[in-house]
C-alpha atoms as a PDB file:
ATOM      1  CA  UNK A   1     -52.265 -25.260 -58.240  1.00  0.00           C
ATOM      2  CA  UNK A   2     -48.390 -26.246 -58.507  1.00  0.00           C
ATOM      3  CA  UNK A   3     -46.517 -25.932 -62.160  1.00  0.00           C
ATOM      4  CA  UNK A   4     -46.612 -29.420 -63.347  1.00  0.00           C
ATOM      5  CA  UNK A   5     -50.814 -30.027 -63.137  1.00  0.00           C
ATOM      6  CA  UNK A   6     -50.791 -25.964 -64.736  1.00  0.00           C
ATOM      7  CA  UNK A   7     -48.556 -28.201 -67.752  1.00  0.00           C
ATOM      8  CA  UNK A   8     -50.829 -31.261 -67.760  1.00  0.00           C
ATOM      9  CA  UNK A   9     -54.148 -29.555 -67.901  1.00  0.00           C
ATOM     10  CA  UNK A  10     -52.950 -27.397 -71.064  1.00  0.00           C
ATOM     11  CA  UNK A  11     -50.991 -30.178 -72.171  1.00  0.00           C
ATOM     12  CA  UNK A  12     -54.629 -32.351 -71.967  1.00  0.00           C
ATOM     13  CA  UNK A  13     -56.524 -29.214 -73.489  1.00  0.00           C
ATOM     14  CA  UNK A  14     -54.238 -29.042 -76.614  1.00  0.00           C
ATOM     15  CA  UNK A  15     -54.738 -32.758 -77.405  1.00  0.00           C
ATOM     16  CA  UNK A  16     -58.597 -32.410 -76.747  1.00  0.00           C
ATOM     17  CA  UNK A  17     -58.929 -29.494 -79.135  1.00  0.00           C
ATOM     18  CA  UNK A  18     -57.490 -31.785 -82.012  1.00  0.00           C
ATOM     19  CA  UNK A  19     -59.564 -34.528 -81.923  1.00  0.00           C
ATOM     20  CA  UNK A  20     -62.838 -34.865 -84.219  1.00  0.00           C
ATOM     21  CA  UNK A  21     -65.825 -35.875 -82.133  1.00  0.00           C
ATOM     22  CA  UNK A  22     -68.302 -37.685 -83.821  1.00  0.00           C
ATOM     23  CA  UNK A  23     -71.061 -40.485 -82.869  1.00  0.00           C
ATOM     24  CA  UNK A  24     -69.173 -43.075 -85.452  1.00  0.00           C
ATOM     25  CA  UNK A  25     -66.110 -42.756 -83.261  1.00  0.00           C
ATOM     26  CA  UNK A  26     -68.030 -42.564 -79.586  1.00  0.00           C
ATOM     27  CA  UNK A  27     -66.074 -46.201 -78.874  1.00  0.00           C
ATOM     28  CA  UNK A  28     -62.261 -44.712 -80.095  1.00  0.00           C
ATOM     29  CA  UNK A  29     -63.052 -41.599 -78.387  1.00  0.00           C
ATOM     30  CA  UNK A  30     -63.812 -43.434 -75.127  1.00  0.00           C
ATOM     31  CA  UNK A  31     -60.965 -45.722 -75.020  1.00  0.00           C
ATOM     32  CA  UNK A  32     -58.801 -42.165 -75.802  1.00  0.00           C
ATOM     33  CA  UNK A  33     -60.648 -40.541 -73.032  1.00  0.00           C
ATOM     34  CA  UNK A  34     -59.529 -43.229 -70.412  1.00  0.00           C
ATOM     35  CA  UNK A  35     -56.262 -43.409 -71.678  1.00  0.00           C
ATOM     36  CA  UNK A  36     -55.610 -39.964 -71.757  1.00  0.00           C
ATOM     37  CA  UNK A  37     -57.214 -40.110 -68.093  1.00  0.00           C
ATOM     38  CA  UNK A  38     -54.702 -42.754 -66.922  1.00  0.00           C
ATOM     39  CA  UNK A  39     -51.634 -40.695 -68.924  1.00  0.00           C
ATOM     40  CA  UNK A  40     -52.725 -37.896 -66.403  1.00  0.00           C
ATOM     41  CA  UNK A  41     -53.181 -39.432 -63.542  1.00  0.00           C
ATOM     42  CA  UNK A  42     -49.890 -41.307 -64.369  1.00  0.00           C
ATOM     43  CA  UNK A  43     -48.377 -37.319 -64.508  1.00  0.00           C
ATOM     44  CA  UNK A  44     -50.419 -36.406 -61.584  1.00  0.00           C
ATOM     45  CA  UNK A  45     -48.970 -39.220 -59.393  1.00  0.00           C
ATOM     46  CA  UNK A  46     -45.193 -38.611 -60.832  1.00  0.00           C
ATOM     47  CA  UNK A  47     -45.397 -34.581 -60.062  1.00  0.00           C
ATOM     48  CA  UNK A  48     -47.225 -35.502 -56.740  1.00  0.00           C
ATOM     49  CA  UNK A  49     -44.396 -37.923 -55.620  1.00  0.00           C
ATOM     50  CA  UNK A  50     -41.809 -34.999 -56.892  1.00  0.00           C
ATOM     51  CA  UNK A  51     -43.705 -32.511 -55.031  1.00  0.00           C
ATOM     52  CA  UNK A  52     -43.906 -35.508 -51.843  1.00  0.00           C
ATOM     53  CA  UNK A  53     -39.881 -35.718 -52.351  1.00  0.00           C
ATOM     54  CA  UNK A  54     -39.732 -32.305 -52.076  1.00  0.00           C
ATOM     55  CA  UNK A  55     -41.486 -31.266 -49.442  1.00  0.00           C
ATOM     56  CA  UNK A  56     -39.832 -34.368 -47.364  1.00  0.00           C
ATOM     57  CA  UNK A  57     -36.246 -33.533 -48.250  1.00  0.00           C
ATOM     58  CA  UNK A  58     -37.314 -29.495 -46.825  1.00  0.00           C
ATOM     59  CA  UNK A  59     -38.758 -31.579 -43.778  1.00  0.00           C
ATOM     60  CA  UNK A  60     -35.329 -33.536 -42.967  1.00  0.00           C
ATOM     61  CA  UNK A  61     -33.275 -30.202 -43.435  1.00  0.00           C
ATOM     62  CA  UNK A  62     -35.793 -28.372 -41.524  1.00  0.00           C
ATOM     63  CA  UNK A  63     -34.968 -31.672 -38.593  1.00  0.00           C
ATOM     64  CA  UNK A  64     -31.369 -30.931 -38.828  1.00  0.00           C
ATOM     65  CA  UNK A  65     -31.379 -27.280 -38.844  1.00  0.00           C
ATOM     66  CA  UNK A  66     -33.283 -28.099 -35.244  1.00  0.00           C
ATOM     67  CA  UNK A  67     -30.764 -29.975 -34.036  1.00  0.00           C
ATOM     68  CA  UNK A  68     -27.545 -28.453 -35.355  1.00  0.00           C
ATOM     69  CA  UNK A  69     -26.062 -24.824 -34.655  1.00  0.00           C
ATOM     70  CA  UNK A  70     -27.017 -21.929 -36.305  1.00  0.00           C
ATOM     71  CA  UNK A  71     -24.715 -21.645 -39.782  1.00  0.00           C
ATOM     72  CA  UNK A  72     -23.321 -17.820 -40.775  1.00  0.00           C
ATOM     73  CA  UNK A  73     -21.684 -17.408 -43.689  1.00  0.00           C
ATOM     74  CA  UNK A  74     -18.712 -15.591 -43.237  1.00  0.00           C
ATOM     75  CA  UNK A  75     -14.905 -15.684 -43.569  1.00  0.00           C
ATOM     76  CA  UNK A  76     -13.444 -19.146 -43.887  1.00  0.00           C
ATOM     77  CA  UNK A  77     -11.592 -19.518 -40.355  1.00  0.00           C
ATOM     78  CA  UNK A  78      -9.474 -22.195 -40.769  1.00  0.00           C
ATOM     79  CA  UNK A  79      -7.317 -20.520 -42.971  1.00  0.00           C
ATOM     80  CA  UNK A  80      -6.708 -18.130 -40.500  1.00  0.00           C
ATOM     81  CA  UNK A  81      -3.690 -19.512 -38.257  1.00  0.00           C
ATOM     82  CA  UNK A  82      -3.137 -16.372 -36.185  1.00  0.00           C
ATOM     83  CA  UNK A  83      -5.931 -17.832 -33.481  1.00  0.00           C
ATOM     84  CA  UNK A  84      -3.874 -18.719 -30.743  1.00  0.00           C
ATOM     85  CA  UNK A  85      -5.258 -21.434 -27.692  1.00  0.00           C
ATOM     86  CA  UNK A  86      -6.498 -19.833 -24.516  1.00  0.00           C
ATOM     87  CA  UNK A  87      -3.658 -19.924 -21.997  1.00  0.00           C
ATOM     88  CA  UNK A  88      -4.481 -22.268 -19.404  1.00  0.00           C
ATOM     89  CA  UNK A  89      -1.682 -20.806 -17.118  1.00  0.00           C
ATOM     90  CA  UNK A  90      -3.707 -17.542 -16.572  1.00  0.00           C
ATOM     91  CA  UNK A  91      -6.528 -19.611 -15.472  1.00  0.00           C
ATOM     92  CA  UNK A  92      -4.896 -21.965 -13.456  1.00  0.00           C
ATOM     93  CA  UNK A  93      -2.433 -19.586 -11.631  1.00  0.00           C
ATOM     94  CA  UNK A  94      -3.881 -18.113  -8.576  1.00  0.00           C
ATOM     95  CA  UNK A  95      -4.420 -14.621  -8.495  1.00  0.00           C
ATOM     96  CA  UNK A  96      -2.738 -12.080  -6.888  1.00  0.00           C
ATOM     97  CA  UNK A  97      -3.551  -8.859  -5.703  1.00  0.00           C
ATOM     98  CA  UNK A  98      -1.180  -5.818  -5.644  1.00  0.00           C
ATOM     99  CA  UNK A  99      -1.392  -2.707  -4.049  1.00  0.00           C
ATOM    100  CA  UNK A 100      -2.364   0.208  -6.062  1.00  0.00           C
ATOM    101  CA  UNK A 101       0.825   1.881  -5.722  1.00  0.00           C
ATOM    102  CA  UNK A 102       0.444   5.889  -4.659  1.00  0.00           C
ATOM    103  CA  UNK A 103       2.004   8.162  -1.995  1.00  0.00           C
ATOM    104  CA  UNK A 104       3.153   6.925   1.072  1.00  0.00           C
ATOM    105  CA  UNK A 105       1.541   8.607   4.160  1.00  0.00           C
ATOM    106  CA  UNK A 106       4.153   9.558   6.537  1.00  0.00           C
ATOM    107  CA  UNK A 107       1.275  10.608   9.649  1.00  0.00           C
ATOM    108  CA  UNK A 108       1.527   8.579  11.982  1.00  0.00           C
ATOM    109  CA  UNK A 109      -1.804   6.683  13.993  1.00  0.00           C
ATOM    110  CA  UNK A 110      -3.106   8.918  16.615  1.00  0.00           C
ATOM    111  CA  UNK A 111      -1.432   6.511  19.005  1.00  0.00           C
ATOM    112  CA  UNK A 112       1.969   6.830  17.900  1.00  0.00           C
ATOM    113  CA  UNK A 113       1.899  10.669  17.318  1.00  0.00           C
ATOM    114  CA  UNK A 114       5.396  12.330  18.582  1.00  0.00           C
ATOM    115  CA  UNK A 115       5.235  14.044  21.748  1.00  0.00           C
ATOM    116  CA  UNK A 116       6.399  17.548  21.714  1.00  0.00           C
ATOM    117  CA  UNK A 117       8.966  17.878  24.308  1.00  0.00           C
ATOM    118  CA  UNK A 118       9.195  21.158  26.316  1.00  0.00           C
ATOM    119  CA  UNK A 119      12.724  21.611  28.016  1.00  0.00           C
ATOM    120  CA  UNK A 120      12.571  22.497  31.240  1.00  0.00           C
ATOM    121  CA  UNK A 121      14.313  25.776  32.053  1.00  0.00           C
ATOM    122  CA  UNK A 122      17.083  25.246  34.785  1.00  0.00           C
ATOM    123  CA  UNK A 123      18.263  28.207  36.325  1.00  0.00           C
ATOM    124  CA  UNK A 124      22.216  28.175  36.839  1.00  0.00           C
ATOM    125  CA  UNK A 125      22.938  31.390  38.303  1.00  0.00           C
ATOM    126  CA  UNK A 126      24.988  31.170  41.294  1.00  0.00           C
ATOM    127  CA  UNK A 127      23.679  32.287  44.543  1.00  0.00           C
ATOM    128  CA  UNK A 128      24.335  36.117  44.907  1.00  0.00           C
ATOM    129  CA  UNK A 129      27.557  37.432  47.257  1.00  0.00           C
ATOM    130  CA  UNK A 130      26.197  38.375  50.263  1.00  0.00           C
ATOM    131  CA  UNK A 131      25.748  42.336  50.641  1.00  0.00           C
ATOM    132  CA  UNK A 132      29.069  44.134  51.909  1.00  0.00           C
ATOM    133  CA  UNK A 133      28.256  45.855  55.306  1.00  0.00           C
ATOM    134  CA  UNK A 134      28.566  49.221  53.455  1.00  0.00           C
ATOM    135  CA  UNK A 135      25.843  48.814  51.215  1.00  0.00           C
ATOM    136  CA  UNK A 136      22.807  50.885  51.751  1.00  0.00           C
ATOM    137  CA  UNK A 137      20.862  49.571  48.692  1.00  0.00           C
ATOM    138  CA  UNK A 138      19.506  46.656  48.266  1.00  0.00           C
ATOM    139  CA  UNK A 139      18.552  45.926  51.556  1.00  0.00           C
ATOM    140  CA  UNK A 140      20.204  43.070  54.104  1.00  0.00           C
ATOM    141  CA  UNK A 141      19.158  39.779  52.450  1.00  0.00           C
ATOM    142  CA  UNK A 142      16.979  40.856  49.471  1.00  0.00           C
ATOM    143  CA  UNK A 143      17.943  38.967  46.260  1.00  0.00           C
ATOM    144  CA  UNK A 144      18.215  41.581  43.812  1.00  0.00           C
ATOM    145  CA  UNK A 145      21.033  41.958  41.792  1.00  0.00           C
ATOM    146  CA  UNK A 146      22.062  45.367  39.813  1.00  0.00           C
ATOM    147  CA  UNK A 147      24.246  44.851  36.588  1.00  0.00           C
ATOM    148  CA  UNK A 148      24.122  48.564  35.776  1.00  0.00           C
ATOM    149  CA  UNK A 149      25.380  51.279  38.693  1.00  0.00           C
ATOM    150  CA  UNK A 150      22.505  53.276  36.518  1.00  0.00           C
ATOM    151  CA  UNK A 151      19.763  50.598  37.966  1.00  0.00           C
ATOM    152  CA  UNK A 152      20.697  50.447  41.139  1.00  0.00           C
ATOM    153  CA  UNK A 153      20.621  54.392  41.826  1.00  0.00           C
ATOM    154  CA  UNK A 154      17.404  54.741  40.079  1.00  0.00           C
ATOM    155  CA  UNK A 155      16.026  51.766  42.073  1.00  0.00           C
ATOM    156  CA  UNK A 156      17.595  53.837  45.577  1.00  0.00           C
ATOM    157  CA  UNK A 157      15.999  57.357  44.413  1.00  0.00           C
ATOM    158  CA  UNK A 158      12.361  55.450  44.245  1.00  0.00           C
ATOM    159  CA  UNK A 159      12.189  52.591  46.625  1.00  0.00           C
ATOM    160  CA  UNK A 160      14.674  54.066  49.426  1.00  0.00           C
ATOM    161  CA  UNK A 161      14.551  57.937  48.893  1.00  0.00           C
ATOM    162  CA  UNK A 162      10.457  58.054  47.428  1.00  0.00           C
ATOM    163  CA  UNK A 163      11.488  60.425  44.892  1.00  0.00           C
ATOM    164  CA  UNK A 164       8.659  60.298  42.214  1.00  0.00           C
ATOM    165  CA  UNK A 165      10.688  61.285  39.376  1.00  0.00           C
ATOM    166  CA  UNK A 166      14.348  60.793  39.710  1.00  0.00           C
ATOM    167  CA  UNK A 167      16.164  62.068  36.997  1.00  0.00           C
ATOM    168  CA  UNK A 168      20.022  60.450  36.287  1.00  0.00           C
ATOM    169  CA  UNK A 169      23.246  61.206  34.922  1.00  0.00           C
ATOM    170  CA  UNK A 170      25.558  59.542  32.983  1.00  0.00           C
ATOM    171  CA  UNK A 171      27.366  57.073  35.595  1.00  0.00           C
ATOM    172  CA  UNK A 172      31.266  58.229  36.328  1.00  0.00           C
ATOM    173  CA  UNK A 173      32.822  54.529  36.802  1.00  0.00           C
ATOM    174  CA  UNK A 174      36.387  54.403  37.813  1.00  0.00           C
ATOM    175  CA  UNK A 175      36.979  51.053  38.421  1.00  0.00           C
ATOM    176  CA  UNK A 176      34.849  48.774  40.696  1.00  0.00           C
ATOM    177  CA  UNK A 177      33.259  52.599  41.787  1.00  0.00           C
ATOM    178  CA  UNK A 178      30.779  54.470  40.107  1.00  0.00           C
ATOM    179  CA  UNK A 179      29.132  57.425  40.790  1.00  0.00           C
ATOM    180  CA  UNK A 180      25.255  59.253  39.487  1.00  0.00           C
ATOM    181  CA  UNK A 181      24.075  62.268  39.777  1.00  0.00           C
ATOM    182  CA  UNK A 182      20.359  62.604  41.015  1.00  0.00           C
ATOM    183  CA  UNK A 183      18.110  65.391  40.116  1.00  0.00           C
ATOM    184  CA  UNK A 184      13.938  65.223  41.304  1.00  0.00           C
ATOM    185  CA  UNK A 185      13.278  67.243  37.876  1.00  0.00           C
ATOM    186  CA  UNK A 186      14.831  67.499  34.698  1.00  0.00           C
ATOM    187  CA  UNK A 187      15.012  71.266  35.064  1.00  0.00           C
ATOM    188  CA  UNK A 188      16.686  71.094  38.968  1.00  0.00           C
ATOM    189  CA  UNK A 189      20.167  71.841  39.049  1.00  0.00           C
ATOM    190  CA  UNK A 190      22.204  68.997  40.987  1.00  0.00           C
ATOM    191  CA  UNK A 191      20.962  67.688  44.168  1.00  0.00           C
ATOM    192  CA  UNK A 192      22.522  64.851  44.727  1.00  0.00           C
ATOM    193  CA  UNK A 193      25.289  62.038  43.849  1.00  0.00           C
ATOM    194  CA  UNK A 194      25.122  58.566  44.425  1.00  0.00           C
ATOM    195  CA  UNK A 195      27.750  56.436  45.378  1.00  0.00           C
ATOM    196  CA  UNK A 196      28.057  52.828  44.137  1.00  0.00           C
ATOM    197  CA  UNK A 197      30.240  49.698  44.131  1.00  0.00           C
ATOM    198  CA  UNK A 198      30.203  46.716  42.085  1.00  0.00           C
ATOM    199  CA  UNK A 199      30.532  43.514  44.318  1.00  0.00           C
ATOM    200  CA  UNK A 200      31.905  40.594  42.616  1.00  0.00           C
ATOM    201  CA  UNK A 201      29.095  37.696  42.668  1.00  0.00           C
ATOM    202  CA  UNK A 202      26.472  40.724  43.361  1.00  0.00           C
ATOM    203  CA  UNK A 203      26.508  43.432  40.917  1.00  0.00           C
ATOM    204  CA  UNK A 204      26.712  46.989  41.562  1.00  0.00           C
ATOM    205  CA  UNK A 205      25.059  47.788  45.327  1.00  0.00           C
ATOM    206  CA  UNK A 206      24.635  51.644  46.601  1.00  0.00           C
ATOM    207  CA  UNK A 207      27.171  52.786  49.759  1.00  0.00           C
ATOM    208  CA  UNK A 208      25.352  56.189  50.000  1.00  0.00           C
ATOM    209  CA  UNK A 209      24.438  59.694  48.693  1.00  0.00           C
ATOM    210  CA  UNK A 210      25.796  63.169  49.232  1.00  0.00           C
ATOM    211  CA  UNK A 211      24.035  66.283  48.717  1.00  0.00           C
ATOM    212  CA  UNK A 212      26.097  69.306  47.990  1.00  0.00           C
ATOM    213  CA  UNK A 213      23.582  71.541  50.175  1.00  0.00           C
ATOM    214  CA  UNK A 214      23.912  69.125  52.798  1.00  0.00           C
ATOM    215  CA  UNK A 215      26.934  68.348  54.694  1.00  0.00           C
ATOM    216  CA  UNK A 216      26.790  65.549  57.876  1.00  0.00           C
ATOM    217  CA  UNK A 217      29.624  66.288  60.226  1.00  0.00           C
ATOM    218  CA  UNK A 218      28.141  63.930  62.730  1.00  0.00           C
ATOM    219  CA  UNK A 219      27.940  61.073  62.948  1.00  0.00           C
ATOM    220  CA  UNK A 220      30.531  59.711  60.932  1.00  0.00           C
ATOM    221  CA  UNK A 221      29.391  57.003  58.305  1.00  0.00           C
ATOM    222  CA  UNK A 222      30.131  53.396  59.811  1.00  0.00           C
ATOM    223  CA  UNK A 223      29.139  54.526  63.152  1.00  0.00           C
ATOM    224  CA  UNK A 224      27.577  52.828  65.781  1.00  0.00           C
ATOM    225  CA  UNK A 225      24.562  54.821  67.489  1.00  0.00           C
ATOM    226  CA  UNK A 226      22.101  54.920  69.936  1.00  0.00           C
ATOM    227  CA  UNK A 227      19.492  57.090  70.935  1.00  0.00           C
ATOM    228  CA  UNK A 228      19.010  59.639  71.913  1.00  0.00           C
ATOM    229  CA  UNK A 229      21.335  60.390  68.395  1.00  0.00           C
ATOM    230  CA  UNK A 230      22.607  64.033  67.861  1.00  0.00           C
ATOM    231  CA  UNK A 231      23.271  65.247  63.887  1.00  0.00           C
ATOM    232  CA  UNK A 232      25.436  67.798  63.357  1.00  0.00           C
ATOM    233  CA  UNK A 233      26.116  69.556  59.755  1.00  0.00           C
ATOM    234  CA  UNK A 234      25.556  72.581  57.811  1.00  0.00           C
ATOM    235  CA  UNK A 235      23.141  73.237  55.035  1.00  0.00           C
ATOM    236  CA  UNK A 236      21.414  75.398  52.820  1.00  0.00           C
ATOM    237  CA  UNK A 237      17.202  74.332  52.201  1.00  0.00           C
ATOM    238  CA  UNK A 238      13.903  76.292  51.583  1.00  0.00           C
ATOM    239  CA  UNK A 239      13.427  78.047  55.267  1.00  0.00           C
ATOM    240  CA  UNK A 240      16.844  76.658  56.680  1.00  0.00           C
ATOM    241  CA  UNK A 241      14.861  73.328  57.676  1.00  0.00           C
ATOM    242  CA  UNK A 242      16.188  69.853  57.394  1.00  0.00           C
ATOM    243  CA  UNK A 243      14.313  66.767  57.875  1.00  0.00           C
ATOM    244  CA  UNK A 244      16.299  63.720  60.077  1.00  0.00           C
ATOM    245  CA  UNK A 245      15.512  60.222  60.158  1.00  0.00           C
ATOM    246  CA  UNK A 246      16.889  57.150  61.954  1.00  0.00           C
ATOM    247  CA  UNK A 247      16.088  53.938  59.388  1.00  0.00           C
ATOM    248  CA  UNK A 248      16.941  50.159  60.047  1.00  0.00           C
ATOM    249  CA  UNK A 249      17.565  48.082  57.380  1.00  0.00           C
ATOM    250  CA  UNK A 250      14.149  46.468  55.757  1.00  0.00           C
ATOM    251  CA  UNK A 251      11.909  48.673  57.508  1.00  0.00           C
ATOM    252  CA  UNK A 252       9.572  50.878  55.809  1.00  0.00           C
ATOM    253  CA  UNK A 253       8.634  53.148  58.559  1.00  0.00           C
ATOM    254  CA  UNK A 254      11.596  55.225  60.425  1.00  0.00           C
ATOM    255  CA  UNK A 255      12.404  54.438  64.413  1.00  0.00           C
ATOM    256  CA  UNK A 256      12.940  58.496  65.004  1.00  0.00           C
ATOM    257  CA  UNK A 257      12.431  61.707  62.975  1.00  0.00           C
ATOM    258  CA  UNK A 258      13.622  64.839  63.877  1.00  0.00           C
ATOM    259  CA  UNK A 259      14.510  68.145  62.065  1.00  0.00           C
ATOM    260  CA  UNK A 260      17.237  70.628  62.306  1.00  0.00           C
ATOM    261  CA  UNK A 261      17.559  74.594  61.044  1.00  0.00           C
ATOM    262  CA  UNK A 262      20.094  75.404  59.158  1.00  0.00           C
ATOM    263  CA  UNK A 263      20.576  78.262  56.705  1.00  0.00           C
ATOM    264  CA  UNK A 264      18.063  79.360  53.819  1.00  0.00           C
ATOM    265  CA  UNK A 265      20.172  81.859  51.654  1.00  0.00           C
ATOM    266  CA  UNK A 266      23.734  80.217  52.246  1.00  0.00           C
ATOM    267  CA  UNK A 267      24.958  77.217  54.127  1.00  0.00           C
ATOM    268  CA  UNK A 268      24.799  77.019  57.878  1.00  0.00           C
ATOM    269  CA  UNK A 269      24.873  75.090  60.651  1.00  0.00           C
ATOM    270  CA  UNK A 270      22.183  72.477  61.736  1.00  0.00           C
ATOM    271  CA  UNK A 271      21.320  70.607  64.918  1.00  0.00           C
ATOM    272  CA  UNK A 272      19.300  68.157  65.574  1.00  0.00           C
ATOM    273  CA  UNK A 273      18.465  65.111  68.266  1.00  0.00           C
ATOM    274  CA  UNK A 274      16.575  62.093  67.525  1.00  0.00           C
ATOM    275  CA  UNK A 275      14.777  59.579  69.896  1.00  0.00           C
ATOM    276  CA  UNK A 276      14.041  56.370  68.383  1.00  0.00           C
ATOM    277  CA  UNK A 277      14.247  52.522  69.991  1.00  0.00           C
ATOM    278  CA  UNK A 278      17.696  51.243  69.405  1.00  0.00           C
ATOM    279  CA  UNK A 279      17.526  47.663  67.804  1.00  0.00           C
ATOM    280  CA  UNK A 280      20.043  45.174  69.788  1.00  0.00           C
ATOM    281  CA  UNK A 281      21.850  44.877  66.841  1.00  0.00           C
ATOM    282  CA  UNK A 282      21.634  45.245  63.207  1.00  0.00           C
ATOM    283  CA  UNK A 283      22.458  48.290  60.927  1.00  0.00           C
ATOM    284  CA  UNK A 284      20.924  51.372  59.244  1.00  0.00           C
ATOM    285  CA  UNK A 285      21.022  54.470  58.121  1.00  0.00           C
ATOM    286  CA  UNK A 286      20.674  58.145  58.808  1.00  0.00           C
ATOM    287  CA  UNK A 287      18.825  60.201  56.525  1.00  0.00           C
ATOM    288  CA  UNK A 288      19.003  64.263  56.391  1.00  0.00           C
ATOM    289  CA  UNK A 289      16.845  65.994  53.255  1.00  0.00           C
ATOM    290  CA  UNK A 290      15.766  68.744  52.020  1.00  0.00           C
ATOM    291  CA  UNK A 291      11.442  68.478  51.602  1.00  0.00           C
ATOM    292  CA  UNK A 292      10.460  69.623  47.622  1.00  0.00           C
ATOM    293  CA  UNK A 293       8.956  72.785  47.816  1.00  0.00           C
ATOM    294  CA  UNK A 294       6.336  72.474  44.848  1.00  0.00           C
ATOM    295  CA  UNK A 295       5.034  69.167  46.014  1.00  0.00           C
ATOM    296  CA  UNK A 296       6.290  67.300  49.421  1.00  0.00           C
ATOM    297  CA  UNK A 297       4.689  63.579  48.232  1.00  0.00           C
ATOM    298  CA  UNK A 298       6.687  63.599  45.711  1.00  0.00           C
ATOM    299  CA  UNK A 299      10.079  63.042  48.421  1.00  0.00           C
ATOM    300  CA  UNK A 300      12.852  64.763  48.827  1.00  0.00           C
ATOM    301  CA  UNK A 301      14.831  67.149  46.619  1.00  0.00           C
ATOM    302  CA  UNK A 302      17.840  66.637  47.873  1.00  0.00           C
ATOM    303  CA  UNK A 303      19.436  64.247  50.560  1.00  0.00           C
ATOM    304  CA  UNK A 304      22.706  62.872  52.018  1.00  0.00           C
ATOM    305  CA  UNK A 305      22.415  59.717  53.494  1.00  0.00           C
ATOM    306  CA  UNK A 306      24.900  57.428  55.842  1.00  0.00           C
ATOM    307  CA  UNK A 307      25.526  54.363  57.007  1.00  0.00           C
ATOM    308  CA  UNK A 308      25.356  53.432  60.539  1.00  0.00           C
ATOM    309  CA  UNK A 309      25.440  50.473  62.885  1.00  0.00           C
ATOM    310  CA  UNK A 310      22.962  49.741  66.168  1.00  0.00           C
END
């Protein structure tokens, strides 16, 4: 029940209540009743059509709340003049993409990587000088070279002589000549001397070696010989015996050996004859020595040695 028929029916009940009903007044009361009917019906119909006009009024906003957007209450925005257009440059520009920027790599693709050069090592020593006819050490057309006179007699005691241990002085040099003294032992008293020469182009070559103990009278050094080859001298060795050899250049083995007795307590005269076969031509040396008395494989102890000729 709506508001206006709550009025009308109280408004109908207060006028009822103050009428007098009676039988006398049964016509009055009837005509009252119908008009009183048609007054509400007259009040019906006007709050019905309110409540119709109303209800159709919520209807057509109800339509255009439908069809319209969706009204929030909020700040009034077009008082607000800071709202700037959308740029249509930024849409209509193309875009561009840059490079994120960050280190630059400096490796380069496997394909270019530098190659590591390697220079090539170009020898520029000058052929050596070609041995003097006096040299004993190195041998006829051997490429080493000596740049010490203390190399090349050390090289002479073991490669030429066979001395195991061969124990060297301080070199004497006097000039282009040197000279070394050779011991087999540290504790030996002196043996031997070597005689050297440095050849320009060549380096220092050995011409011989002396031993004090052992003196060669014959042959002289530069000789030319043939066998059967007789050695003269003197010495002093363990027993009075000498050893004699007959060498050619670059050959290991001797062409003759021989041995001589000299003197065992003082120096004395030796003798001794070698056979060997003569080469046609070529040179060499003779070789006299003294054998080591506490251990013969280790070569001599002392030795003088000369150059000869075939």
């Amino acid at each position: 029940m709506s508001g206006i028929e709550r009025d009308l029916r109280e408004a109908l009940g207060a006028r009822a209540s103050a009428v007098t009903v009676g039988r006398a007044d049964e016509p009055g009361l009837g005509r009252r009743l119908a008009a009183a009917r048609r007054r509400r019906r007259a009040r019906l119909g006007g709050g019905a059509l309110a409540i119709l006009v109303a209800v159709g009024a919520l209807s057509v906003v109800a339509q255009a709340d439908d069809r319209g957007p969706n009204v929030v209450a909020g700040p009034d925005l077009s008082a607000t003049t800071s709202l700037a257009e959308p740029s249509t440059t930024a849409a209509t520009a193309p875009a561009t993409t840059v490079p994120a920027a960050g280190p630059t790599s400096t490796t380069p693709p496997a394909s270019a990587a530098p190659t590591t050069t390697v220079a090539r090592t170009t020898s520029t020593t000058a052929p050596l000088a070609p041995l003097p006819a006096e040299a004993v050490w190195p041998p006829a057309g051997s490429a080493t070279a000596f740049p010490t006179p203390t190399r090349a007699a050390n090289d002479f005691a073991l490669r030429f002589l066979g001395m195991g241990t061969p124990q060297l002085g301080t070199p004497r040099v006097a000039g282009a000549d040197a000279t070394v003294d050779l011991r087999p032992l540290p504790t030996a008293s002196l043996t031997s001397v070597v005689s050297l020469r440095r050849v320009d182009g060549r380096g220092w070559v050995v011409l011989g070696c002396a031993a004090p103990s052992i003196q060669v009278d014959q042959p002289a050094p530069g000789a030319t010989i043939s066998s059967p080859l007789t050695v003269r001298g003197r010495a002093q060795a363990f027993e009075g015996t000498v050893d004699v050899e007959v060498r050619r250049d670059g050959a290991t083995a001797p062409l003759g050996r021989s041995f001589g007795t000299g003197g065992g307590a003082e120096v004395l005269p030796f003798e001794a004859t070698v056979t060997f076969t003569s080469p046609s031509a070529g040179r060499g040396t003779v070789v006299v020595s003294e054998a080591r008395t506490d251990d013969g494989d280790q070569g001599p102890s002392a030795a003088t040695v000369l150059r000869v000729a075939f």
